[in-house]
Protein backbone atom coordinates (compact mmCIF):
# COMPACT_ATOMS: atom_id res chain seq x y z
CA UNK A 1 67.57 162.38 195.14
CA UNK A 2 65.34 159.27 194.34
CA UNK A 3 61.45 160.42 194.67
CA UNK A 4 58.64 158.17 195.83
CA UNK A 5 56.29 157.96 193.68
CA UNK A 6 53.73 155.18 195.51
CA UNK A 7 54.02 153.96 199.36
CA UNK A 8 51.55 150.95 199.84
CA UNK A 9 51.70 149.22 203.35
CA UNK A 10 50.91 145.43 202.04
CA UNK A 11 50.75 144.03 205.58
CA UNK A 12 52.34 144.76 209.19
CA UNK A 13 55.42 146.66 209.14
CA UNK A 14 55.66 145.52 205.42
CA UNK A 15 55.86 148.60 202.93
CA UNK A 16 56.02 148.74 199.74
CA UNK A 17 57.44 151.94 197.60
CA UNK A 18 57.73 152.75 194.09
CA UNK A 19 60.94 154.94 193.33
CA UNK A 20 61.94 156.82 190.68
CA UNK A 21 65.60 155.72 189.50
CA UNK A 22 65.91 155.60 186.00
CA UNK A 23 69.13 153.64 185.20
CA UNK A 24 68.60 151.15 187.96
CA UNK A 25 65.15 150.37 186.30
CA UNK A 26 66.96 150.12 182.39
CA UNK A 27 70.06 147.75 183.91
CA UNK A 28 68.09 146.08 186.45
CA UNK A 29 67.46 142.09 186.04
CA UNK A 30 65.42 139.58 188.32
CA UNK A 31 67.67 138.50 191.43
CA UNK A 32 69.46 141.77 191.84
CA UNK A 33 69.13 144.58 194.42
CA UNK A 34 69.69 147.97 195.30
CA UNK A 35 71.53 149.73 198.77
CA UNK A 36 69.14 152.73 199.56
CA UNK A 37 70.29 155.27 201.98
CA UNK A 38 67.67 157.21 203.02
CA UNK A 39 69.14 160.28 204.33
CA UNK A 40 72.73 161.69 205.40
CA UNK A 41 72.71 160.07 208.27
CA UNK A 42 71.06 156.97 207.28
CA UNK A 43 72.42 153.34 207.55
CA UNK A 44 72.80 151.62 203.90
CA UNK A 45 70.34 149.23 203.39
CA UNK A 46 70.03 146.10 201.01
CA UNK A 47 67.00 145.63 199.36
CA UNK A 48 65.74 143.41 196.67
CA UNK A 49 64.16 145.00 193.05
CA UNK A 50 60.89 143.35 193.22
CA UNK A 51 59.39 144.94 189.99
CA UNK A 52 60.65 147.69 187.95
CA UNK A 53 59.04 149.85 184.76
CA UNK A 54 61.69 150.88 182.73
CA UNK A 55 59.48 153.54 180.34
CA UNK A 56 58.45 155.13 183.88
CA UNK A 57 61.96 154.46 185.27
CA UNK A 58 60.52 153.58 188.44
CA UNK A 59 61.59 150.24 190.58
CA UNK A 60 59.54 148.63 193.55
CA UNK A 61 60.96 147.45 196.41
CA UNK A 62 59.39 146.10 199.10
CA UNK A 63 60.73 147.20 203.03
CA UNK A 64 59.85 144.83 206.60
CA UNK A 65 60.59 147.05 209.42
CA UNK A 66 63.02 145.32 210.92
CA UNK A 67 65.00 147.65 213.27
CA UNK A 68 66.22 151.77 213.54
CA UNK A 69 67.32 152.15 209.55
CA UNK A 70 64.07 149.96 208.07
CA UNK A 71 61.71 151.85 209.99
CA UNK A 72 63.37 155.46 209.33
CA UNK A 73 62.27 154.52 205.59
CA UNK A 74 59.07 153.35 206.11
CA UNK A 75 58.14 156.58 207.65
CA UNK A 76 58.53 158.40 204.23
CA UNK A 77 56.13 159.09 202.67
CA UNK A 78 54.64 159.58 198.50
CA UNK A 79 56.54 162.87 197.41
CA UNK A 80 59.63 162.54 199.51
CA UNK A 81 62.89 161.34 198.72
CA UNK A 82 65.66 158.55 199.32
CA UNK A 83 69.32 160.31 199.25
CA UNK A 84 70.80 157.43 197.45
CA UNK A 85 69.57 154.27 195.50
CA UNK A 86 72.45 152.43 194.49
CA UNK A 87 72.50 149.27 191.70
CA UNK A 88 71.68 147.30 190.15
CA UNK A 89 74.11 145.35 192.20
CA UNK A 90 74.71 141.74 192.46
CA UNK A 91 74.51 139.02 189.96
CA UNK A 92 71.05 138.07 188.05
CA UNK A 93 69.57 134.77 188.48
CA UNK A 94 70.52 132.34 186.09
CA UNK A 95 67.37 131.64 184.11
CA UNK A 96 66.68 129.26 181.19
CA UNK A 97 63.93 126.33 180.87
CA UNK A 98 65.26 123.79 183.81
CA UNK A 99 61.74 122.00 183.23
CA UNK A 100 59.54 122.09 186.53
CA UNK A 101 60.43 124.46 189.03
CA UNK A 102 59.51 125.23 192.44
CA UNK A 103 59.67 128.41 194.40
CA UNK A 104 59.39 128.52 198.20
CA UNK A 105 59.37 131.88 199.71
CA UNK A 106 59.25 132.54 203.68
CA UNK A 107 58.06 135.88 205.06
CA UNK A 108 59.37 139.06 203.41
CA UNK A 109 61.46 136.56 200.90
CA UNK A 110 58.20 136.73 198.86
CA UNK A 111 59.47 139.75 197.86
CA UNK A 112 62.73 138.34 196.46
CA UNK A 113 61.29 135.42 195.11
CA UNK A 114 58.73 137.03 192.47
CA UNK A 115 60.92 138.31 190.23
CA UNK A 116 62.71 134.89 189.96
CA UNK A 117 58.76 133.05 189.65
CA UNK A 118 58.39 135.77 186.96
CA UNK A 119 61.32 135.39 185.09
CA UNK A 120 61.53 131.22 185.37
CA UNK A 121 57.60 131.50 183.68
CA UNK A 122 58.58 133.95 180.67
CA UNK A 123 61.53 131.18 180.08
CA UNK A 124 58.99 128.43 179.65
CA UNK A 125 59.32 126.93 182.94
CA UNK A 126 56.56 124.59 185.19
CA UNK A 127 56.39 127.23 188.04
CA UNK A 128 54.39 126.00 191.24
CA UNK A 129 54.97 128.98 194.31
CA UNK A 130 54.88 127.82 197.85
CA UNK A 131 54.52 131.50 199.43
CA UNK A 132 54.45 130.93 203.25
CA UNK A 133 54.07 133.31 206.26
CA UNK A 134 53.43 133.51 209.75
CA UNK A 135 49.48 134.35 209.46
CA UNK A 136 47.02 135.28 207.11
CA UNK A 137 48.07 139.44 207.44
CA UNK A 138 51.53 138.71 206.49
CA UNK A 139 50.57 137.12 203.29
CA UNK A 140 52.19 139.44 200.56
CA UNK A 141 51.99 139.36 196.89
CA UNK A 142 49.56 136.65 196.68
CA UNK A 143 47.79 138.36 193.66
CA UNK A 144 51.31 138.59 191.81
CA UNK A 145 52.32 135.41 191.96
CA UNK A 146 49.27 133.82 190.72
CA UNK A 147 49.35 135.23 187.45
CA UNK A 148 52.98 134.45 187.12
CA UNK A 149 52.87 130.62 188.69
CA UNK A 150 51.38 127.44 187.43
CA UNK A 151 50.38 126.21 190.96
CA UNK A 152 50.23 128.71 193.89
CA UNK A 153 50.39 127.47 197.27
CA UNK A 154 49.69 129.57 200.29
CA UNK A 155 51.09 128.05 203.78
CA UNK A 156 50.59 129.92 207.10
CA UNK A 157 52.16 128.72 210.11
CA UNK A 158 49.12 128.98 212.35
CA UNK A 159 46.56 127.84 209.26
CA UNK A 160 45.07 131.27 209.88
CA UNK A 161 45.24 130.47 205.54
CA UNK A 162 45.89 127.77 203.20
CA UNK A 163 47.56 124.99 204.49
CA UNK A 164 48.77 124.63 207.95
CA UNK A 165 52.52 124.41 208.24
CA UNK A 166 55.70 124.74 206.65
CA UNK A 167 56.48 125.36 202.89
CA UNK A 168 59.69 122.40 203.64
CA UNK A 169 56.67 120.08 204.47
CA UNK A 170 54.08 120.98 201.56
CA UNK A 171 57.79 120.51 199.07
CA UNK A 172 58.22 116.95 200.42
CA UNK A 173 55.01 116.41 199.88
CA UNK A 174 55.28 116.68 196.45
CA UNK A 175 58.06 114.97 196.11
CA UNK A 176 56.64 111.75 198.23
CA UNK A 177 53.67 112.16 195.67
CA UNK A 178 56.15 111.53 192.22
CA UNK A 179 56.05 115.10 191.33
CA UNK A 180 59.34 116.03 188.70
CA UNK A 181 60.88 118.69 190.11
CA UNK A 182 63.44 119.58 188.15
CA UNK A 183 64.92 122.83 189.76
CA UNK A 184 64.32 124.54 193.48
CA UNK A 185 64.64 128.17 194.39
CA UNK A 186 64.39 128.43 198.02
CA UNK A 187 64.10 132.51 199.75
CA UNK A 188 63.44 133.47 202.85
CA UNK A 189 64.52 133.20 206.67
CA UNK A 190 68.04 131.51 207.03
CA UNK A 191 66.88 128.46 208.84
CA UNK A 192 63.96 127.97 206.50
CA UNK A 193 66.57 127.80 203.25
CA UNK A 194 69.18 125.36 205.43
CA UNK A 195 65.53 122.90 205.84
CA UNK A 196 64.39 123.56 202.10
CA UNK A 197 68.41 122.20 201.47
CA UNK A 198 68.36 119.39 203.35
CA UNK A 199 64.90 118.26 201.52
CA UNK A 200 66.04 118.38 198.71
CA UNK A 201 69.42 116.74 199.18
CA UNK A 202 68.65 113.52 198.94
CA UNK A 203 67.25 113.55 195.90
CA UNK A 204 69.92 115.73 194.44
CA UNK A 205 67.21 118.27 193.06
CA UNK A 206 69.77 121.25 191.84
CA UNK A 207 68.32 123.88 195.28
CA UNK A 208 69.85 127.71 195.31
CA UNK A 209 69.10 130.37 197.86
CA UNK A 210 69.51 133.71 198.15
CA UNK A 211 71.26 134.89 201.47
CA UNK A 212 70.06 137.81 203.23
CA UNK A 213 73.67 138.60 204.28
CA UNK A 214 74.36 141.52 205.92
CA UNK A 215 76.09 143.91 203.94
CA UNK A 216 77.36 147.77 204.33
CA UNK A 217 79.02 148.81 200.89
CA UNK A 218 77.23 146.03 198.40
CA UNK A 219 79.87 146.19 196.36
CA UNK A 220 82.77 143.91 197.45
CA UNK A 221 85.00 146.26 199.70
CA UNK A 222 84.37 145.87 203.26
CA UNK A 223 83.65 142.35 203.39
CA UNK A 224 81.12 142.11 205.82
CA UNK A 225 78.82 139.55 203.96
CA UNK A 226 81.48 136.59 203.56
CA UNK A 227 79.60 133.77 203.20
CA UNK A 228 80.81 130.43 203.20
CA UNK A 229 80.13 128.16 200.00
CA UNK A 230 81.93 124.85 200.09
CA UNK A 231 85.40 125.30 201.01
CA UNK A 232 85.13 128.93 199.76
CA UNK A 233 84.98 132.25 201.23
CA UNK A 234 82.59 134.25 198.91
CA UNK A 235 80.72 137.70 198.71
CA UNK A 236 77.29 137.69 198.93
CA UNK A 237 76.67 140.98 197.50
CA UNK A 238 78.92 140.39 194.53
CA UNK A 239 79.23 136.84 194.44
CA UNK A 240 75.86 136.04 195.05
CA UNK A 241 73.39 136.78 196.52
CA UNK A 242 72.08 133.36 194.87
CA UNK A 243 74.17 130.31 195.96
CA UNK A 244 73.97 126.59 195.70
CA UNK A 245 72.36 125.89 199.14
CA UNK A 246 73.46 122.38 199.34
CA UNK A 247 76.97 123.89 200.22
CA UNK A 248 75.91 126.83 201.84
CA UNK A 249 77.08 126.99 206.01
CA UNK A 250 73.68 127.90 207.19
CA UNK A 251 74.78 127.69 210.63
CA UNK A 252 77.56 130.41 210.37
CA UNK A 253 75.25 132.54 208.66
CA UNK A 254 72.33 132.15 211.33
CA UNK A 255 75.35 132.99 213.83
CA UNK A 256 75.99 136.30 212.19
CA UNK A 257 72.63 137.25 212.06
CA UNK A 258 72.87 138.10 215.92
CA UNK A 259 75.90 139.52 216.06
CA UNK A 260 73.96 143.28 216.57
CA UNK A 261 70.79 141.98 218.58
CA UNK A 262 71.83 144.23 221.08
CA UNK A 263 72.83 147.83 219.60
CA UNK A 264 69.87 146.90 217.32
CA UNK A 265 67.82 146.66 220.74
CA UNK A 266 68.70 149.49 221.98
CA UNK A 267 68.37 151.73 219.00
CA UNK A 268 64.65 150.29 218.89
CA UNK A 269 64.44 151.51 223.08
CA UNK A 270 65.02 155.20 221.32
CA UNK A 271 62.53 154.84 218.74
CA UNK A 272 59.93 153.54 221.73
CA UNK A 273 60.55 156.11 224.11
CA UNK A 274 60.75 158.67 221.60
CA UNK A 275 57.32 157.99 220.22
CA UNK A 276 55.95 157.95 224.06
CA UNK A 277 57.35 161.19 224.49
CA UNK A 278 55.89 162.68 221.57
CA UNK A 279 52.59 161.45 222.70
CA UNK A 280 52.51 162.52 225.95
């Protein structure tokens, strides 16, 4: 049993828990993630290692309520328990000193992306953050990424905050203006990294992004989160997640991603009705 130490709700539906998991928070390095189950009967589900402290042995990660299994977990509470916390799994980001680097995070792919900022900055690297969201209340880890980033830049789709628009625009931007950019890490929703891609393209900036597959074991065997890279088939959960985006098939990917719309609709119908019940 993994115990929650700290549940913080940073925004709607977005919830943030400290665990304790000792060898996951010694092994763990920025890019990889863990497979929590939450109970017996609980779907496995992937989710980044935001932070970790390994003389607590605690790890953060950071949940969006996304259907039945995300918000089962994000009704636990501090003092309860996750049945099983699986990983470190996947491989680490490849960091070193590429020179300027920008990081462009959609949504709940803030959460992925911080470790990466964090990491690139300790290696010496020019970090400027484009963290984007829907709206001002869905603006996570803003404080975080400040201290680790050179530049922050906030982007909200509505301009409810910062600039109005897309993080794809405000990167062009800087590249119309002359800006060296010498590496891009793009993380986020799937159509969001296949636009970051094509930006960058053209000016054959090196561009990786980390897929939000969806995955069952994590580890390889049941090869649900085949992803194709190039002319090859690869694993996002042990292959990746991280992959150059330029020859990433976004389109298959955003494909896949509705391939359970409806069981996942109907499982949300119980959660509804179940909650009206319990009221009335």
């Amino acid at each position: 049993m993994y115990k929650i130490v700290k549940k913080k709700v940073l925004a709607p539906k977005i919830t943030r828990f400290t665990v304790e998991a000792p060898e996951v928070a010694r092994a763990r390095k920025p890019g990889q993630f863990v497979v929590i189950r939450a109970e017996e009967t609980g779907e496995r589900v992937p989710l980044t290692i935001v932070d970790s402290d390994s003389e607590k042995g605690t790890i953060d990660v950071i949940v969006q309520e996304a259907g039945f299994s995300t918000h089962d977990i994000c009704c636990f509470q501090e003092g309860d328990a996750f049945l099983d916390v699986l990983g470190p799994l996947g491989k680490p980001t490849h960091i070193e000193n590429f020179g300027t680097v920008v990081c462009i995070g959609g949504g709940v792919g803030i959460a992925v992306l911080y470790p990466i900022a964090k990491g690139l900055k300790e290696a010496g690297n020019t970090v400027i953050t484009i963290n984007g969201a829907r709206n001002k209340e869905l603006v996570i880890l803003e404080e975080e990424l400040e201290k680790v980033s050179d530049e922050l830049i906030i982007t909200t789709d509505d301009g409810s905050y910062g600039i109005k628009g897309f993080g794809s625009t405000v990167l062009q931007g800087l590249i119309d203006e002359g800006r060296k950019i010498d590496f891009v890490v793009a993380i986020g929703p799937t159509i969001m990294m296949k636009v970051v891609a094509e930006v960058t393209r053209p000016y054959k900036i090196p561009t990786i992004a980390s897929l939000n597959a969806i995955m069952i074991d994590g580890t390889g065997m049941c090869g649900v989160c085949r992803v194709t890279v190039g002319d090859e088939v690869k694993f996002a959960c042990v292959d990746g997640p991280e992959f150059d985006a330029h020859l990433v098939n976004f389109d298959e990917q955003i494909a896949k991603h509705h391939y359970y719309d409806h069981e996942q609709a109907c499982q949300m119908e119980k959660i509804i009705a179940a909650a009206e019940q319990e009221r009335s």
